[in-house]
PDB file of N, CA and C in Angstrom:
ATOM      1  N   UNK A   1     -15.449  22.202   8.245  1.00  0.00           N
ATOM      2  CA  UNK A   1     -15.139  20.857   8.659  1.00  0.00           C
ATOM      3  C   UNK A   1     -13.692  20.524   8.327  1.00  0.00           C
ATOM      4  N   UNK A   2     -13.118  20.103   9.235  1.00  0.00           N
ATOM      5  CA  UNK A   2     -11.682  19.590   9.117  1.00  0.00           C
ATOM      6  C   UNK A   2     -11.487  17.845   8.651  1.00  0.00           C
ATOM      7  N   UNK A   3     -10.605  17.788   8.076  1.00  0.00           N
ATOM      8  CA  UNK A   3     -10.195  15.680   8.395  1.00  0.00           C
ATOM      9  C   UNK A   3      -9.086  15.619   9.043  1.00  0.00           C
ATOM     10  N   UNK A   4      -9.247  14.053   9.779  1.00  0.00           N
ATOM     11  CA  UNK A   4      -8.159  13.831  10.126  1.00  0.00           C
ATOM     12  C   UNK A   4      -7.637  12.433  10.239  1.00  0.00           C
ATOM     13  N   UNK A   5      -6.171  12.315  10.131  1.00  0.00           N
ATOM     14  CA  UNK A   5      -6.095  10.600  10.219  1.00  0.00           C
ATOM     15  C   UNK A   5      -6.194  10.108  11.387  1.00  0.00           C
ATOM     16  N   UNK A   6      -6.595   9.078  11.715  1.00  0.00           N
ATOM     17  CA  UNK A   6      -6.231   8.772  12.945  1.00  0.00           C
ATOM     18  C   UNK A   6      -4.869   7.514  13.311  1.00  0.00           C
ATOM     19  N   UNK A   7      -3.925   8.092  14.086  1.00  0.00           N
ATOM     20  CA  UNK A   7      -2.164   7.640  13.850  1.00  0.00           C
ATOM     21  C   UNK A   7      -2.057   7.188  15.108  1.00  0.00           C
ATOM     22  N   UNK A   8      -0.868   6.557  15.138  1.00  0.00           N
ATOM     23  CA  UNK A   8      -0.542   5.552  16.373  1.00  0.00           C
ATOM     24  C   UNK A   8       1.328   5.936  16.382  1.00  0.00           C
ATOM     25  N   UNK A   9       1.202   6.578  17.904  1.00  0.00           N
ATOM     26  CA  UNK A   9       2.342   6.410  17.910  1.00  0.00           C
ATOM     27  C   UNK A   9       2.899   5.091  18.567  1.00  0.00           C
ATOM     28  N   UNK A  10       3.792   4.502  17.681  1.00  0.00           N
ATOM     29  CA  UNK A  10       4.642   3.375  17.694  1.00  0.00           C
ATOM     30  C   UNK A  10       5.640   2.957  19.224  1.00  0.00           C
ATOM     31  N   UNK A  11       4.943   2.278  19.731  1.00  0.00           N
ATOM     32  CA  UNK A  11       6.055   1.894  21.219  1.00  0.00           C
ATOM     33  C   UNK A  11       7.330   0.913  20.318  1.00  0.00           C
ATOM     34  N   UNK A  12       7.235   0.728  19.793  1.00  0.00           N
ATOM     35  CA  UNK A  12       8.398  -0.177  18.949  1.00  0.00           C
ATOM     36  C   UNK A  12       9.349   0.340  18.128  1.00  0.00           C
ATOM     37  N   UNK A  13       9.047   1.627  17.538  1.00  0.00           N
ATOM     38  CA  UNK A  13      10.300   2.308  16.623  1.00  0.00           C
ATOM     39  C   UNK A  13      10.095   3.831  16.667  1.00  0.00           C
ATOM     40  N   UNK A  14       8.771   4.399  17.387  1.00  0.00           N
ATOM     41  CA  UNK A  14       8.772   6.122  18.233  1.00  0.00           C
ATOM     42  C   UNK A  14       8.212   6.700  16.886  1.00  0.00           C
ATOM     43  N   UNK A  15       7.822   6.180  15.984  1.00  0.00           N
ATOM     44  CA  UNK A  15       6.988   6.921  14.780  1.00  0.00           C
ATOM     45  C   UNK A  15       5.714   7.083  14.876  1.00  0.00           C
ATOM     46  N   UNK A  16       5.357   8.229  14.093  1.00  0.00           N
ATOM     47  CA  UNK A  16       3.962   8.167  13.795  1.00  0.00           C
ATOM     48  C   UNK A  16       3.324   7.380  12.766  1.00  0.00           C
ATOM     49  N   UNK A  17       2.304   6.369  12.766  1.00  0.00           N
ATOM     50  CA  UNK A  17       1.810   5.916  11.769  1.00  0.00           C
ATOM     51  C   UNK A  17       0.468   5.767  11.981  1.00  0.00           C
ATOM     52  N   UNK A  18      -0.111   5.548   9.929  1.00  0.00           N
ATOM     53  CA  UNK A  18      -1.297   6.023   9.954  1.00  0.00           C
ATOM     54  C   UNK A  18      -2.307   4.993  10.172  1.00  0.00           C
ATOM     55  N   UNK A  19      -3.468   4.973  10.627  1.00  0.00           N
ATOM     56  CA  UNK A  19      -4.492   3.546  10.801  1.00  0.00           C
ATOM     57  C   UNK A  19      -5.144   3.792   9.638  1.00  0.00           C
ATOM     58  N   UNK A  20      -6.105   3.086   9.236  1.00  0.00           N
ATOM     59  CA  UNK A  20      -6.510   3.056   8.204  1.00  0.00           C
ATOM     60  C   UNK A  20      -8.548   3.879   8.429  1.00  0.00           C
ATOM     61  N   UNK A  21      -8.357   4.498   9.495  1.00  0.00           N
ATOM     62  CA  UNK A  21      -9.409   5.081   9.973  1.00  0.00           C
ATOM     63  C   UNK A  21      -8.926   6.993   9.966  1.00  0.00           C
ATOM     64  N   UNK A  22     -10.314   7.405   9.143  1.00  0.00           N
ATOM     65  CA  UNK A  22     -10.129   8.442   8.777  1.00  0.00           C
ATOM     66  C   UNK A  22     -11.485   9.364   9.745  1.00  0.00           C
ATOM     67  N   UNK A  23     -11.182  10.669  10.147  1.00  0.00           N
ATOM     68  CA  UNK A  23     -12.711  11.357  10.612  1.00  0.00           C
ATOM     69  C   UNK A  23     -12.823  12.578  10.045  1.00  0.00           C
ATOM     70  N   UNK A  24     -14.135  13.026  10.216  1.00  0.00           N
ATOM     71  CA  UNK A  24     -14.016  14.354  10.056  1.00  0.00           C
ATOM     72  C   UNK A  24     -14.941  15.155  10.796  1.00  0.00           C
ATOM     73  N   UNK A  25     -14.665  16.455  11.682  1.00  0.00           N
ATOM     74  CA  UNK A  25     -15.086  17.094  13.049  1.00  0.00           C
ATOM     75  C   UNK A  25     -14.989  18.229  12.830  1.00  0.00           C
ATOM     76  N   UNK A  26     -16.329  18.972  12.965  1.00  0.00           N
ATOM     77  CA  UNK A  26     -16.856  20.231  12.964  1.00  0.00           C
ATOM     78  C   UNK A  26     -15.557  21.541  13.405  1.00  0.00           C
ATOM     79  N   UNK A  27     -15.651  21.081  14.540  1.00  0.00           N
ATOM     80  CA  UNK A  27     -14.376  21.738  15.749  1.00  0.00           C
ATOM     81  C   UNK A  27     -13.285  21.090  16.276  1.00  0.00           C
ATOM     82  N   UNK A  28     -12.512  20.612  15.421  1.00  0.00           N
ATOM     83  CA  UNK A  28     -11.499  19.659  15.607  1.00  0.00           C
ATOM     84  C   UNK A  28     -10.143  20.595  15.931  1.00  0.00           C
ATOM     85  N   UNK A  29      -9.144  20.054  16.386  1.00  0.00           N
ATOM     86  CA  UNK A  29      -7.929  20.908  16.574  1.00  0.00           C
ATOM     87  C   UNK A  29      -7.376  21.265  15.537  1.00  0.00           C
ATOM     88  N   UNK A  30      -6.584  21.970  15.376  1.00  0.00           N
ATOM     89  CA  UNK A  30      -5.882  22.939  14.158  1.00  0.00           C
ATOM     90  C   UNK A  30      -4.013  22.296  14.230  1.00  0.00           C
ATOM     91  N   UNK A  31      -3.806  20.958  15.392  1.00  0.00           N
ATOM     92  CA  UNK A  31      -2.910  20.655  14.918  1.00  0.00           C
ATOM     93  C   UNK A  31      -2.725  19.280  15.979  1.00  0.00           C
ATOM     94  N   UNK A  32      -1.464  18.363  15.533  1.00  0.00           N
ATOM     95  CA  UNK A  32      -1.777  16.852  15.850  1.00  0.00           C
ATOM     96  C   UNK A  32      -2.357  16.845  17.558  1.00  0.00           C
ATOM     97  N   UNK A  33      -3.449  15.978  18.166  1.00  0.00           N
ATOM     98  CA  UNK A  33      -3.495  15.780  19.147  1.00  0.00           C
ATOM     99  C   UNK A  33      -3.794  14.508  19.629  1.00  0.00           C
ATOM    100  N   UNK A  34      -3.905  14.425  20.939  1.00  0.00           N
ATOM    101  CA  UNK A  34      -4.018  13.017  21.270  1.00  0.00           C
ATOM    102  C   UNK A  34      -5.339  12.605  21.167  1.00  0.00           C
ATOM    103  N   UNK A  35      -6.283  11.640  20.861  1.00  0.00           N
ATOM    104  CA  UNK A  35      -7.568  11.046  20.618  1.00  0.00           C
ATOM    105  C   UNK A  35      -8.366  11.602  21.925  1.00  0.00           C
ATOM    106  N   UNK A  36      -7.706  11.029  23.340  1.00  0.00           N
ATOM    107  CA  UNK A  36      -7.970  11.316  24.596  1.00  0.00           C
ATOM    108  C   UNK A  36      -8.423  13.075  24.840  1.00  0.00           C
ATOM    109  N   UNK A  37      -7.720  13.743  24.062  1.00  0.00           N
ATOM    110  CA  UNK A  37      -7.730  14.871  24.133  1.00  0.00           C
ATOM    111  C   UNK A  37      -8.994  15.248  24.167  1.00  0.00           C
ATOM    112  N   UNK A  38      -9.718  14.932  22.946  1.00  0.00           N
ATOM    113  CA  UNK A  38     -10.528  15.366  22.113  1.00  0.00           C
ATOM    114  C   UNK A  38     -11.915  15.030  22.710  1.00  0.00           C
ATOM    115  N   UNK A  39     -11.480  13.481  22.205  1.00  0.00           N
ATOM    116  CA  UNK A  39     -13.170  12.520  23.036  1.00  0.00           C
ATOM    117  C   UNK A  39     -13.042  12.285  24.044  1.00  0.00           C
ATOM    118  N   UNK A  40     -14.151  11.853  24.994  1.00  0.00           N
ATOM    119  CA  UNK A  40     -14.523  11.126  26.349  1.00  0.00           C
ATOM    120  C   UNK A  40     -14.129   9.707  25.738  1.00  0.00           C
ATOM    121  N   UNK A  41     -13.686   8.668  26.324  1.00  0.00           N
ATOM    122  CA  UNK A  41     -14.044   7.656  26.221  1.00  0.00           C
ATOM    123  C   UNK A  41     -15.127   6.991  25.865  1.00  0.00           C
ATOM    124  N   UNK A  42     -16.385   7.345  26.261  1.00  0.00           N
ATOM    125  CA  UNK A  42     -17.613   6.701  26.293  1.00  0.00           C
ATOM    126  C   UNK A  42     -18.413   7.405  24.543  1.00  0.00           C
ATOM    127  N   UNK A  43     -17.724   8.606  24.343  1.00  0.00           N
ATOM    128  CA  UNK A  43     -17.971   9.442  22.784  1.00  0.00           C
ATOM    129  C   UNK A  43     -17.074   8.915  21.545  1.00  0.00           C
ATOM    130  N   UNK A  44     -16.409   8.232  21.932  1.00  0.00           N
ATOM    131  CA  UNK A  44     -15.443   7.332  20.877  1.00  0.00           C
ATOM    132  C   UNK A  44     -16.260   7.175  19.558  1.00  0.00           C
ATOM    133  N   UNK A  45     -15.494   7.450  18.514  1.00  0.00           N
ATOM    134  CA  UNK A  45     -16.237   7.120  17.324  1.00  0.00           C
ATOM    135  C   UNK A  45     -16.251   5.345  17.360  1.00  0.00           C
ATOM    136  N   UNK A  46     -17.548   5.027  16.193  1.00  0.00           N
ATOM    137  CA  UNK A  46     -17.357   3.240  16.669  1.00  0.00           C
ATOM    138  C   UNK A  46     -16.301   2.787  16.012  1.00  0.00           C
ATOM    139  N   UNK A  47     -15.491   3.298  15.257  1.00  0.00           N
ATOM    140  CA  UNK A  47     -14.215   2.416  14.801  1.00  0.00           C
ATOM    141  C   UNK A  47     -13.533   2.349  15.581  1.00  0.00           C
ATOM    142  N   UNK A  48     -13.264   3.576  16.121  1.00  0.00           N
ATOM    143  CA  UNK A  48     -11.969   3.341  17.552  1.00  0.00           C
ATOM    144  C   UNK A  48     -11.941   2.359  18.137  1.00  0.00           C
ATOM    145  N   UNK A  49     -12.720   1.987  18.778  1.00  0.00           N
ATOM    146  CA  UNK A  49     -12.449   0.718  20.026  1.00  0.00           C
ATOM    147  C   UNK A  49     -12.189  -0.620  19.356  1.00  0.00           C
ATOM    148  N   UNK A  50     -13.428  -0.727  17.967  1.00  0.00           N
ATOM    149  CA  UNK A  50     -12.928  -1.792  17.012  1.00  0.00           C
ATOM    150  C   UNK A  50     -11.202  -2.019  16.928  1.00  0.00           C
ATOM    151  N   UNK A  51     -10.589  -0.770  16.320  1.00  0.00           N
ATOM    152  CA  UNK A  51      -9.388  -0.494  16.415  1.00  0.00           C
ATOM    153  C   UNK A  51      -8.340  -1.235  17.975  1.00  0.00           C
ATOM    154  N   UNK A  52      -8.664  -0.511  18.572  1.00  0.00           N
ATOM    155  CA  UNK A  52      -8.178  -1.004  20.230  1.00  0.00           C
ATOM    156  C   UNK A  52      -8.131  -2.377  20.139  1.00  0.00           C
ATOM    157  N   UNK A  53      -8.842  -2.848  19.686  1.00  0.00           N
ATOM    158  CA  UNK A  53      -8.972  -4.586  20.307  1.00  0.00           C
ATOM    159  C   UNK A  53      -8.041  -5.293  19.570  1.00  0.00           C
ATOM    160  N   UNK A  54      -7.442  -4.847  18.691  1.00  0.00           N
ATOM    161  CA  UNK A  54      -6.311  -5.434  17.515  1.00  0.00           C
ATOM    162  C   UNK A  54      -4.690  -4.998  18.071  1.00  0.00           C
ATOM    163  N   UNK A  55      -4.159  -5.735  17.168  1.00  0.00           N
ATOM    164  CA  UNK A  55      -2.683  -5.965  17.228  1.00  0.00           C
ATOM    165  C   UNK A  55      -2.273  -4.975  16.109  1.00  0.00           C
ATOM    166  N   UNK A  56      -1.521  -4.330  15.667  1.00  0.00           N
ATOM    167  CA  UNK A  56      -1.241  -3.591  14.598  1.00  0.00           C
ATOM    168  C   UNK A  56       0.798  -3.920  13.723  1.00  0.00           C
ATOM    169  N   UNK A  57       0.877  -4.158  13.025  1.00  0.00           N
ATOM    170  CA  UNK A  57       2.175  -3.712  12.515  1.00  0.00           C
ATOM    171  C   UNK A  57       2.673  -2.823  12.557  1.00  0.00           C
ATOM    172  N   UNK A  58       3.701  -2.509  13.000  1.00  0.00           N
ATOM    173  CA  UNK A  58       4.796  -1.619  12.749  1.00  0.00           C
ATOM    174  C   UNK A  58       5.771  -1.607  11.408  1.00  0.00           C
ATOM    175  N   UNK A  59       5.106  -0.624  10.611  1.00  0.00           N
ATOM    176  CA  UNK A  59       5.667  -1.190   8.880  1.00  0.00           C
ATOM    177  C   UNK A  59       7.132  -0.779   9.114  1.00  0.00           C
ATOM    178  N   UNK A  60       7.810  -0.430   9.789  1.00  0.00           N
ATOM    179  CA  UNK A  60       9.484   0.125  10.076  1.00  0.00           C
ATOM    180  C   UNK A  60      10.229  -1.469  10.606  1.00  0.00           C
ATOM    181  N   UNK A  61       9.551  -1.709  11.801  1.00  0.00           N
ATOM    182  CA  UNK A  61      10.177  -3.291  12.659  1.00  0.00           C
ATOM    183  C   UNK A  61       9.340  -4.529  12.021  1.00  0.00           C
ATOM    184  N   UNK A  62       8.115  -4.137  11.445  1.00  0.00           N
ATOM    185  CA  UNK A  62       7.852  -5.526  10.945  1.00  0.00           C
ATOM    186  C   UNK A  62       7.013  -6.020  12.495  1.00  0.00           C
ATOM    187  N   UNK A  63       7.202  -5.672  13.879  1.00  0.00           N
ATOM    188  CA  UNK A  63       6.713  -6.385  15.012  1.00  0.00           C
ATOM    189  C   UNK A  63       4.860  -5.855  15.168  1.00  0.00           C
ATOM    190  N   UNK A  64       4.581  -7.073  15.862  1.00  0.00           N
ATOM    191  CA  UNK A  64       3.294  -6.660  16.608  1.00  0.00           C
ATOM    192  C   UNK A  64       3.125  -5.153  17.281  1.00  0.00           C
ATOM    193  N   UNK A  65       2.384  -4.636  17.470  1.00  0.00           N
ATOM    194  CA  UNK A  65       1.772  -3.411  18.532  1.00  0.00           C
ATOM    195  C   UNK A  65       0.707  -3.208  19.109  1.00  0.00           C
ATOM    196  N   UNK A  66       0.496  -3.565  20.369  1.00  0.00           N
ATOM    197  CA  UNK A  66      -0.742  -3.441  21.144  1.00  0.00           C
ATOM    198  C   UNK A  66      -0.675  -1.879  21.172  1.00  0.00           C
ATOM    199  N   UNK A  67      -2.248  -1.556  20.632  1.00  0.00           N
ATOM    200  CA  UNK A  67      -2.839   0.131  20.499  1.00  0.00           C
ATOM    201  C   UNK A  67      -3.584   0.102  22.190  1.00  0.00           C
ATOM    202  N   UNK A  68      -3.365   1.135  22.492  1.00  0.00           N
ATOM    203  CA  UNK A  68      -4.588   1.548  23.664  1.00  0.00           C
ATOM    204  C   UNK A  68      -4.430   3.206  23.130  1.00  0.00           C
ATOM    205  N   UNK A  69      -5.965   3.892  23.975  1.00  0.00           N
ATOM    206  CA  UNK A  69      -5.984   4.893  23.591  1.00  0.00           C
ATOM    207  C   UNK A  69      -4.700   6.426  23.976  1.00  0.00           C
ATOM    208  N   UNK A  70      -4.205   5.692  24.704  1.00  0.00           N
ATOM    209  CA  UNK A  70      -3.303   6.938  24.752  1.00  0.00           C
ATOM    210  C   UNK A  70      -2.215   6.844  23.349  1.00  0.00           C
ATOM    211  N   UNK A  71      -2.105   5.963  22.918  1.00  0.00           N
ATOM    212  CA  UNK A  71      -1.162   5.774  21.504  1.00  0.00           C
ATOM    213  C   UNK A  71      -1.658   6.328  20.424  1.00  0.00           C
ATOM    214  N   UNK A  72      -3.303   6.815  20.535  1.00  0.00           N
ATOM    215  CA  UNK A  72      -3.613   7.077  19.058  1.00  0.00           C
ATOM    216  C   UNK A  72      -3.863   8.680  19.206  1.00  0.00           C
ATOM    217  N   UNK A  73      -3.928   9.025  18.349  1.00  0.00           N
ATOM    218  CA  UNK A  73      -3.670  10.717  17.726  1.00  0.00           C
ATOM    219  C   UNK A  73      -4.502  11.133  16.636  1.00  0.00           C
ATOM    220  N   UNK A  74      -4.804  12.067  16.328  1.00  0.00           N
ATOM    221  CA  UNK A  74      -6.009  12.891  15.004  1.00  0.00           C
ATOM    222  C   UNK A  74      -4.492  14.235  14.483  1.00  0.00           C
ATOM    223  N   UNK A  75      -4.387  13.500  13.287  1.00  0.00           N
ATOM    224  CA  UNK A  75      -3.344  14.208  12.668  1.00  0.00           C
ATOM    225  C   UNK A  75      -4.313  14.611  11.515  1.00  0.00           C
ATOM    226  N   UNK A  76      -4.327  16.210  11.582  1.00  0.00           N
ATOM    227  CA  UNK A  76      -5.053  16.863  10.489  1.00  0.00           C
ATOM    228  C   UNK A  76      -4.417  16.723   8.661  1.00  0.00           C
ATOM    229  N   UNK A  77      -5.362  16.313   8.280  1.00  0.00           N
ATOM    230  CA  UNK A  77      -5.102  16.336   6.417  1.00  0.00           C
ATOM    231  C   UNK A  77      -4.921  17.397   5.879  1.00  0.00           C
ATOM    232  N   UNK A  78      -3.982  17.881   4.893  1.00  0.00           N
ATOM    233  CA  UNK A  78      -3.524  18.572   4.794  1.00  0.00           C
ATOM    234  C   UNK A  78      -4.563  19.043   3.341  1.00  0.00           C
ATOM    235  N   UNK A  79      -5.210  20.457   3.316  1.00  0.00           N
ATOM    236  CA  UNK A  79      -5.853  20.457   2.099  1.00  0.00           C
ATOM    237  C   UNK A  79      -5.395  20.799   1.198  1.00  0.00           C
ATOM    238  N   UNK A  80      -4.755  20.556  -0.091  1.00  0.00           N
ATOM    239  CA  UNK A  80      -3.377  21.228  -1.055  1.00  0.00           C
ATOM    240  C   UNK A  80      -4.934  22.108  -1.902  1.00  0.00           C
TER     241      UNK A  80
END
């Protein structure tokens, strides 16, 4: 089993940042991908869409950020 964060890339300052939603997937990718990639839409874990419906900060600009799913990403945890 792998983890992973689930990250938003930033239309406001082009970074990756992290949501505060974490998963973990049997057969997950072995390196960052897009959410879309992975799931169907309709297979969405239930936080995701929770997620979607919000506004998010950009901790760099300080501004609002409307998430949709092409912005979010499964960036694997690194196991030290």
């Amino acid at each position: 089993m792998a983890q992973y964060n689930v990250s938003f890339l930033c239309s406001d300052c082009g970074r990756f940042h992290q949501t505060k939603i974490s998963l973990t997937l049997f057969d997950g990718p072995d390196r960052l991908k897009r959410l879309g990639e992975v799931y169907t839409p309709n297979a969405l874990p239930s936080e995701v869409p929770q997620l979607l419906q919000k506004h998010v900060t950009c901790p760099v600009t300080r501004n609002s950020v409307k998430l949709d799913d092409n912005k979010l990403y499964l960036v694997p945890i690194d196991k030290d």
